[in-house]
C-alpha atoms as a PDB file:
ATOM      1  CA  UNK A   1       8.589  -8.526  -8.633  1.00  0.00           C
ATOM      2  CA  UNK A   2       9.224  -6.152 -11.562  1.00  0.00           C
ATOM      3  CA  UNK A   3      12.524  -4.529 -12.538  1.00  0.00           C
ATOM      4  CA  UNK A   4      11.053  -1.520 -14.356  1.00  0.00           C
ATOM      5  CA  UNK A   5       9.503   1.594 -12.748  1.00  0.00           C
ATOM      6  CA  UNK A   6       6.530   2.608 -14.409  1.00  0.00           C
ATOM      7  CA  UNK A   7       3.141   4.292 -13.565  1.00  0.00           C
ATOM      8  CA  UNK A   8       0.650   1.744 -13.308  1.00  0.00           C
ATOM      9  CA  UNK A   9      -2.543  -0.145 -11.138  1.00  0.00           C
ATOM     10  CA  UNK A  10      -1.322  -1.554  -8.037  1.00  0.00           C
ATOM     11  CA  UNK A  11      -2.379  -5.397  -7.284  1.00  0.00           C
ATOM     12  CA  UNK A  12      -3.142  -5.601  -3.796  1.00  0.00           C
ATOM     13  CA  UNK A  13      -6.343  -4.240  -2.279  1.00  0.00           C
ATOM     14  CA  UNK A  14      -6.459  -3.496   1.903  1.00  0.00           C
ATOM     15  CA  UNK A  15      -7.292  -5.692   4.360  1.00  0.00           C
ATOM     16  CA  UNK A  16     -11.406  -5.896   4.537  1.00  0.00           C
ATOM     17  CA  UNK A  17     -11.529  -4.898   8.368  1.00  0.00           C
ATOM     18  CA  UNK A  18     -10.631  -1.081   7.020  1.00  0.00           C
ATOM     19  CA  UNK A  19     -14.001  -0.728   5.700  1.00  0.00           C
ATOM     20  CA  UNK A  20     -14.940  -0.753   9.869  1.00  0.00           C
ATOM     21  CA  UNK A  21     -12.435   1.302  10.407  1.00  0.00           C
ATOM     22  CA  UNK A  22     -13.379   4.208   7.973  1.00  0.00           C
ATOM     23  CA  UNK A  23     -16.827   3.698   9.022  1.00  0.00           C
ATOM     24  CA  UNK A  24     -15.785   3.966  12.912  1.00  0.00           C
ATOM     25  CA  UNK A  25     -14.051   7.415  11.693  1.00  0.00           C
ATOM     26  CA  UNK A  26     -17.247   8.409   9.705  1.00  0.00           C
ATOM     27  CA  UNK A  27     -19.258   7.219  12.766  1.00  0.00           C
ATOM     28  CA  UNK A  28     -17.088   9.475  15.336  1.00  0.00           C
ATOM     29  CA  UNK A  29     -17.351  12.733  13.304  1.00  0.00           C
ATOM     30  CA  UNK A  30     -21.084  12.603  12.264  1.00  0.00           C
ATOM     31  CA  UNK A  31     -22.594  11.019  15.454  1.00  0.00           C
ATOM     32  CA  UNK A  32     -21.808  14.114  18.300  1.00  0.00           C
ATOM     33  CA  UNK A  33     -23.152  16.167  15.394  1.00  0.00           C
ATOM     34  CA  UNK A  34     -26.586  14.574  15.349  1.00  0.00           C
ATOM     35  CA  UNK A  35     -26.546  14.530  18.689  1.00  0.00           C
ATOM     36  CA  UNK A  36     -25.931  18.083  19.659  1.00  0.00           C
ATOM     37  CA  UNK A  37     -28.627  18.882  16.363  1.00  0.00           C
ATOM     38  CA  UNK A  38     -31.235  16.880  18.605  1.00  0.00           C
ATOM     39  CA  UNK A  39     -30.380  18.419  22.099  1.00  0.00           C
ATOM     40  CA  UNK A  40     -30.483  21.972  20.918  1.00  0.00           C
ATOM     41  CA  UNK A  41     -33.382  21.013  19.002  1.00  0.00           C
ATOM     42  CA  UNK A  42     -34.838  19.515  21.902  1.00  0.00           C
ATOM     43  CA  UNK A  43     -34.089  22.830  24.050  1.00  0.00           C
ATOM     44  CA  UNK A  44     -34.899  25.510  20.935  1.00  0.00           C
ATOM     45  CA  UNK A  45     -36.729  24.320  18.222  1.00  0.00           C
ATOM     46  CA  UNK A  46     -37.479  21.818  16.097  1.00  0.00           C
ATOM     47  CA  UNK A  47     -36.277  22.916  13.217  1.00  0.00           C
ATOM     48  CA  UNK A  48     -32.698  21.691  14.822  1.00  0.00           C
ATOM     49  CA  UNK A  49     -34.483  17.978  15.012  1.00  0.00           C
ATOM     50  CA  UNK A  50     -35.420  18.303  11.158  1.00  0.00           C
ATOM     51  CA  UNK A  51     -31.579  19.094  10.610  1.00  0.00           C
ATOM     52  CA  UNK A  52     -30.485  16.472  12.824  1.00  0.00           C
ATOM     53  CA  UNK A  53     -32.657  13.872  11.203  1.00  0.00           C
ATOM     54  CA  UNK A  54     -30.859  15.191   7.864  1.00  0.00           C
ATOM     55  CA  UNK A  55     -27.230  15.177   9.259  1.00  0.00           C
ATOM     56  CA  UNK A  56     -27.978  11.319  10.613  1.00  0.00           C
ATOM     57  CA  UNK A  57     -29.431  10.186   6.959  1.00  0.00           C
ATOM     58  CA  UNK A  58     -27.019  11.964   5.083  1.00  0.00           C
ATOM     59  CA  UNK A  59     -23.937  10.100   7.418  1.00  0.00           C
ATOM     60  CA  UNK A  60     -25.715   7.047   7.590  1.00  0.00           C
ATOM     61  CA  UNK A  61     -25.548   7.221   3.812  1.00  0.00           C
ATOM     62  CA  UNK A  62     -21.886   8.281   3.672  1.00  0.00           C
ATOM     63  CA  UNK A  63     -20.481   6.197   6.011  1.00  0.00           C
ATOM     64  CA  UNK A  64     -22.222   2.962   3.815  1.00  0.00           C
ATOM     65  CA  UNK A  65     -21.132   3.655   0.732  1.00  0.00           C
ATOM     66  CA  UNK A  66     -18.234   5.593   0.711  1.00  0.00           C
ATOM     67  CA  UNK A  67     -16.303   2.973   2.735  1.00  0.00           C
ATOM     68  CA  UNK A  68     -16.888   1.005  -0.223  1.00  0.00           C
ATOM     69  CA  UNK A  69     -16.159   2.744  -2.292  1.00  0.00           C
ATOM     70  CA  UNK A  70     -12.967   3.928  -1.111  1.00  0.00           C
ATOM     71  CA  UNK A  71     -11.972   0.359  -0.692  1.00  0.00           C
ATOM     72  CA  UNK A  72     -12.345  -0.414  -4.555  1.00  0.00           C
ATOM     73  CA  UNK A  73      -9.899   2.364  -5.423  1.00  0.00           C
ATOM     74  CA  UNK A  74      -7.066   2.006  -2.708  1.00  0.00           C
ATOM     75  CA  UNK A  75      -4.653  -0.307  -4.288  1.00  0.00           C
ATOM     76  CA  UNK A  76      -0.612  -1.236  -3.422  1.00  0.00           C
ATOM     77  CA  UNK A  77       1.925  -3.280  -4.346  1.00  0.00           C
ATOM     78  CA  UNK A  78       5.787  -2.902  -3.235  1.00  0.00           C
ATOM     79  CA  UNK A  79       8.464  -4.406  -6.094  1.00  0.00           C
ATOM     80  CA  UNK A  80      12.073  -4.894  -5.758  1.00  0.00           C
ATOM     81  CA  UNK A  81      11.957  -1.242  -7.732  1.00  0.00           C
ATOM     82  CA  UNK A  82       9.167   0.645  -6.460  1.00  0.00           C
ATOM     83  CA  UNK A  83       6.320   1.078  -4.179  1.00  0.00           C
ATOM     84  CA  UNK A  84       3.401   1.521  -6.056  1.00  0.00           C
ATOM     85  CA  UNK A  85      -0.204   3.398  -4.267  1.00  0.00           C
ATOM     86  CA  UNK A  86      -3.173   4.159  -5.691  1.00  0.00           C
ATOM     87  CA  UNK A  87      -5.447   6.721  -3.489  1.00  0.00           C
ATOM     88  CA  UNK A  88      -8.473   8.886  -3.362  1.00  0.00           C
ATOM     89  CA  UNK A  89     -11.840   9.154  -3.902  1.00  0.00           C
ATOM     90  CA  UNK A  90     -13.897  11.185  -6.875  1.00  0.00           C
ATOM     91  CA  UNK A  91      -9.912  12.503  -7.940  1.00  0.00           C
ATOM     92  CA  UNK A  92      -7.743   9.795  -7.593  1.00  0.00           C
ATOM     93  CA  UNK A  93      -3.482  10.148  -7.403  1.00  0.00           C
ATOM     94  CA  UNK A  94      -1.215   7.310  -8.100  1.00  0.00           C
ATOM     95  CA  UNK A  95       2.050   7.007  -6.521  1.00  0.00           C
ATOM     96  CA  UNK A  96       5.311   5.124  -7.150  1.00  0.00           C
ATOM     97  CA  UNK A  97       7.742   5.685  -4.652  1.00  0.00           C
ATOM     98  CA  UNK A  98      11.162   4.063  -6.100  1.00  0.00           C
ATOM     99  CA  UNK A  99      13.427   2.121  -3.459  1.00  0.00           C
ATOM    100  CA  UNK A 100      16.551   4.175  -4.532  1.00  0.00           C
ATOM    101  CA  UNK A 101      13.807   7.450  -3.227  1.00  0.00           C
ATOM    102  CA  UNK A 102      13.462   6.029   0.620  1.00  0.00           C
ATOM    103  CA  UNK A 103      14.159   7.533   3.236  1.00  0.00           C
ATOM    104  CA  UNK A 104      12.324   5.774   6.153  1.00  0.00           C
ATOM    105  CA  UNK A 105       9.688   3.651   6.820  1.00  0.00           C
ATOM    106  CA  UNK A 106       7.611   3.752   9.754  1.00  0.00           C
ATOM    107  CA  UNK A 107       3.968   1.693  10.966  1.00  0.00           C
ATOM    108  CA  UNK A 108       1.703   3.732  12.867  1.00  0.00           C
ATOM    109  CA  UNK A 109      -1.202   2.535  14.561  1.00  0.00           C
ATOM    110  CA  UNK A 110      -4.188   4.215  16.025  1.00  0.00           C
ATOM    111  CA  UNK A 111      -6.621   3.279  18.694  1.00  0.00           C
ATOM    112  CA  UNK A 112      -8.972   2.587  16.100  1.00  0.00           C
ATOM    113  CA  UNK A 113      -6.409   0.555  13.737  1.00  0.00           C
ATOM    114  CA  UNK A 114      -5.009  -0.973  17.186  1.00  0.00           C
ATOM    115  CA  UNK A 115      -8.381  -2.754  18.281  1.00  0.00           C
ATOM    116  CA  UNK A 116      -9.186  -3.586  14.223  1.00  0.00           C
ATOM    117  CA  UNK A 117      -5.368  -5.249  13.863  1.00  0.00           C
ATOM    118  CA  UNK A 118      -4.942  -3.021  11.467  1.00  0.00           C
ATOM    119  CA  UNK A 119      -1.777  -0.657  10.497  1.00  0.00           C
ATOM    120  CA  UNK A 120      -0.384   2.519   8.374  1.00  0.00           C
ATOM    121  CA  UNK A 121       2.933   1.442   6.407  1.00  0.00           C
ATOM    122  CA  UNK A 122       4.581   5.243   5.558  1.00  0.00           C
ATOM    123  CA  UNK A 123       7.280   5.153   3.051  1.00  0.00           C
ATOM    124  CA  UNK A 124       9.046   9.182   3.840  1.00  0.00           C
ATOM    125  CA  UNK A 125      11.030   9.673   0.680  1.00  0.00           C
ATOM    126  CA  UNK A 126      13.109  12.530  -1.330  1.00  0.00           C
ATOM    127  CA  UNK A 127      10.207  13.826  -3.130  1.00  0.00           C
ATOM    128  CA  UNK A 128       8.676  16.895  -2.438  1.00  0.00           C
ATOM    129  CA  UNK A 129       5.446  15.424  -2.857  1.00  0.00           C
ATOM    130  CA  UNK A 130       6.026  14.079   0.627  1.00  0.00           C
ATOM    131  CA  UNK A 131       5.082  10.426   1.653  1.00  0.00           C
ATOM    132  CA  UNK A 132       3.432   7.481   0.798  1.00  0.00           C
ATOM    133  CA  UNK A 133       1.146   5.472   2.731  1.00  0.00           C
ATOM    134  CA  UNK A 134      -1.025   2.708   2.675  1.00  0.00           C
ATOM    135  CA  UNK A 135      -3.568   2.613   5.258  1.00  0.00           C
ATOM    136  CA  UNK A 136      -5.720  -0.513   6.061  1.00  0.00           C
ATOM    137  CA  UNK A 137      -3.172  -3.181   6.255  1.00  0.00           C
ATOM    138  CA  UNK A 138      -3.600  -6.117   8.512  1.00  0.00           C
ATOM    139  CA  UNK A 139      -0.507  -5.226  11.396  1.00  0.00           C
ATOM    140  CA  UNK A 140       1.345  -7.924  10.762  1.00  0.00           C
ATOM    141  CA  UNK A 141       1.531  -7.423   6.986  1.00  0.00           C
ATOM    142  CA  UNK A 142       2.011  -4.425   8.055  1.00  0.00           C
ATOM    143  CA  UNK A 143       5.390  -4.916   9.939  1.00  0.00           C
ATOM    144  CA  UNK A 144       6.312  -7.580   7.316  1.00  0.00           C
ATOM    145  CA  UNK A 145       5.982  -5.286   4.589  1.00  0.00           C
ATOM    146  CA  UNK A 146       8.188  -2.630   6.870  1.00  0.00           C
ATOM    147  CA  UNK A 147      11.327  -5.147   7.002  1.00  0.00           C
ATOM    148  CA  UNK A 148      10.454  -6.094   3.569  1.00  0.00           C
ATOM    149  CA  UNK A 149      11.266  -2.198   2.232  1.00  0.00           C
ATOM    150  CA  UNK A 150      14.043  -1.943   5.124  1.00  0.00           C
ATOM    151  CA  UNK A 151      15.896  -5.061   3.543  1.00  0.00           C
ATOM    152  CA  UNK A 152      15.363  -3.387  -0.331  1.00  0.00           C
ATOM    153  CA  UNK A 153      16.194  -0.211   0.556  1.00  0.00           C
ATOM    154  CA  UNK A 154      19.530  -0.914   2.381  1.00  0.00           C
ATOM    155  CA  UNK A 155      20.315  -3.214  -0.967  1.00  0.00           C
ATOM    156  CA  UNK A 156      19.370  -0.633  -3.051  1.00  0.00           C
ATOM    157  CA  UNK A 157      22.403   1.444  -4.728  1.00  0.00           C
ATOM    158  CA  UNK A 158      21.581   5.320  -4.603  1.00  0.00           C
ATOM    159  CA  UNK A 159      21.625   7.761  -1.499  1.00  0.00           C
ATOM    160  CA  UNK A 160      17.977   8.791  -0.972  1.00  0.00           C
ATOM    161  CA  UNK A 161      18.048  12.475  -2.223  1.00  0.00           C
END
């Protein structure tokens, strides 16, 4: 736990199950597409089954490797300062969200994240960049991390704004 708030790589990665998760997502957009490709091409012409084939190679493709990739760059770490996020995918943003900056912290979690055990930790705070979230946790890091920033926060001199 570090006393000084500076821009810098997160430690922790996410919990391995989001890679499923991403590709479930991947998986949910791409797949009715393919499908509809292949009925109308099917029922009109085959130049629709040709597209279709394209659509399923180019998502089979994206939904293998970008999951991984995606997981090599998403970093966290929360301090006794600072919650620290690292996002994206070709552009990528770092974030440090101070303690003396919260607002609230919620967990959300999706169908998807529900069956996977998996949770969103989002840390609302005075910027107007908006939030900060880290997506893929294990839920009950998840809800550990959540009274972990709760307890900081309320021990943290400053008002939030």
């Amino acid at each position: 736990m570090g006393n000084t708030v500076r821009l810098r790589p997160p430690k922790n990665q996410l919990n391995r199950r989001c890679l499923l998760w991403w590709r479930a997502w991947i998986a949910l957009i791409v797949v009715p597409i393919v499908a509809a490709l292949a009925a109308l091409g099917l029922l009109a012409t085959p130049v629709l089954l040709v597209l279709a084939g394209v659509v399923a190679v180019g998502g089979l493709a994206y939904g293998v490797l970008m999951p991984m990739w995606w997981y090599r760059v998403h970093r966290w770490e929360v301090t006794d300062t600072a919650v620290y996020t690292r996002t994206g995918y070709f552009w990528q943003e770092s974030r440090i969200a101070p303690m003396s900056r919260i607002q609230t912290v919620d967990t959300v979690r999706g169908p998807l994240q529900q069956l996977l055990r998996l949770a969103t930790v989002t840390v609302t705070t005075a910027s107007a960049k908006g939030e900060v979230r880290v997506a893929g946790l294990d839920a009950e890091l998840a809800a550990e991390l959540a009274d972990e920033l709760t307890r900081i926060t309320q021990a943290t001199p400053g008002d939030a704004t």
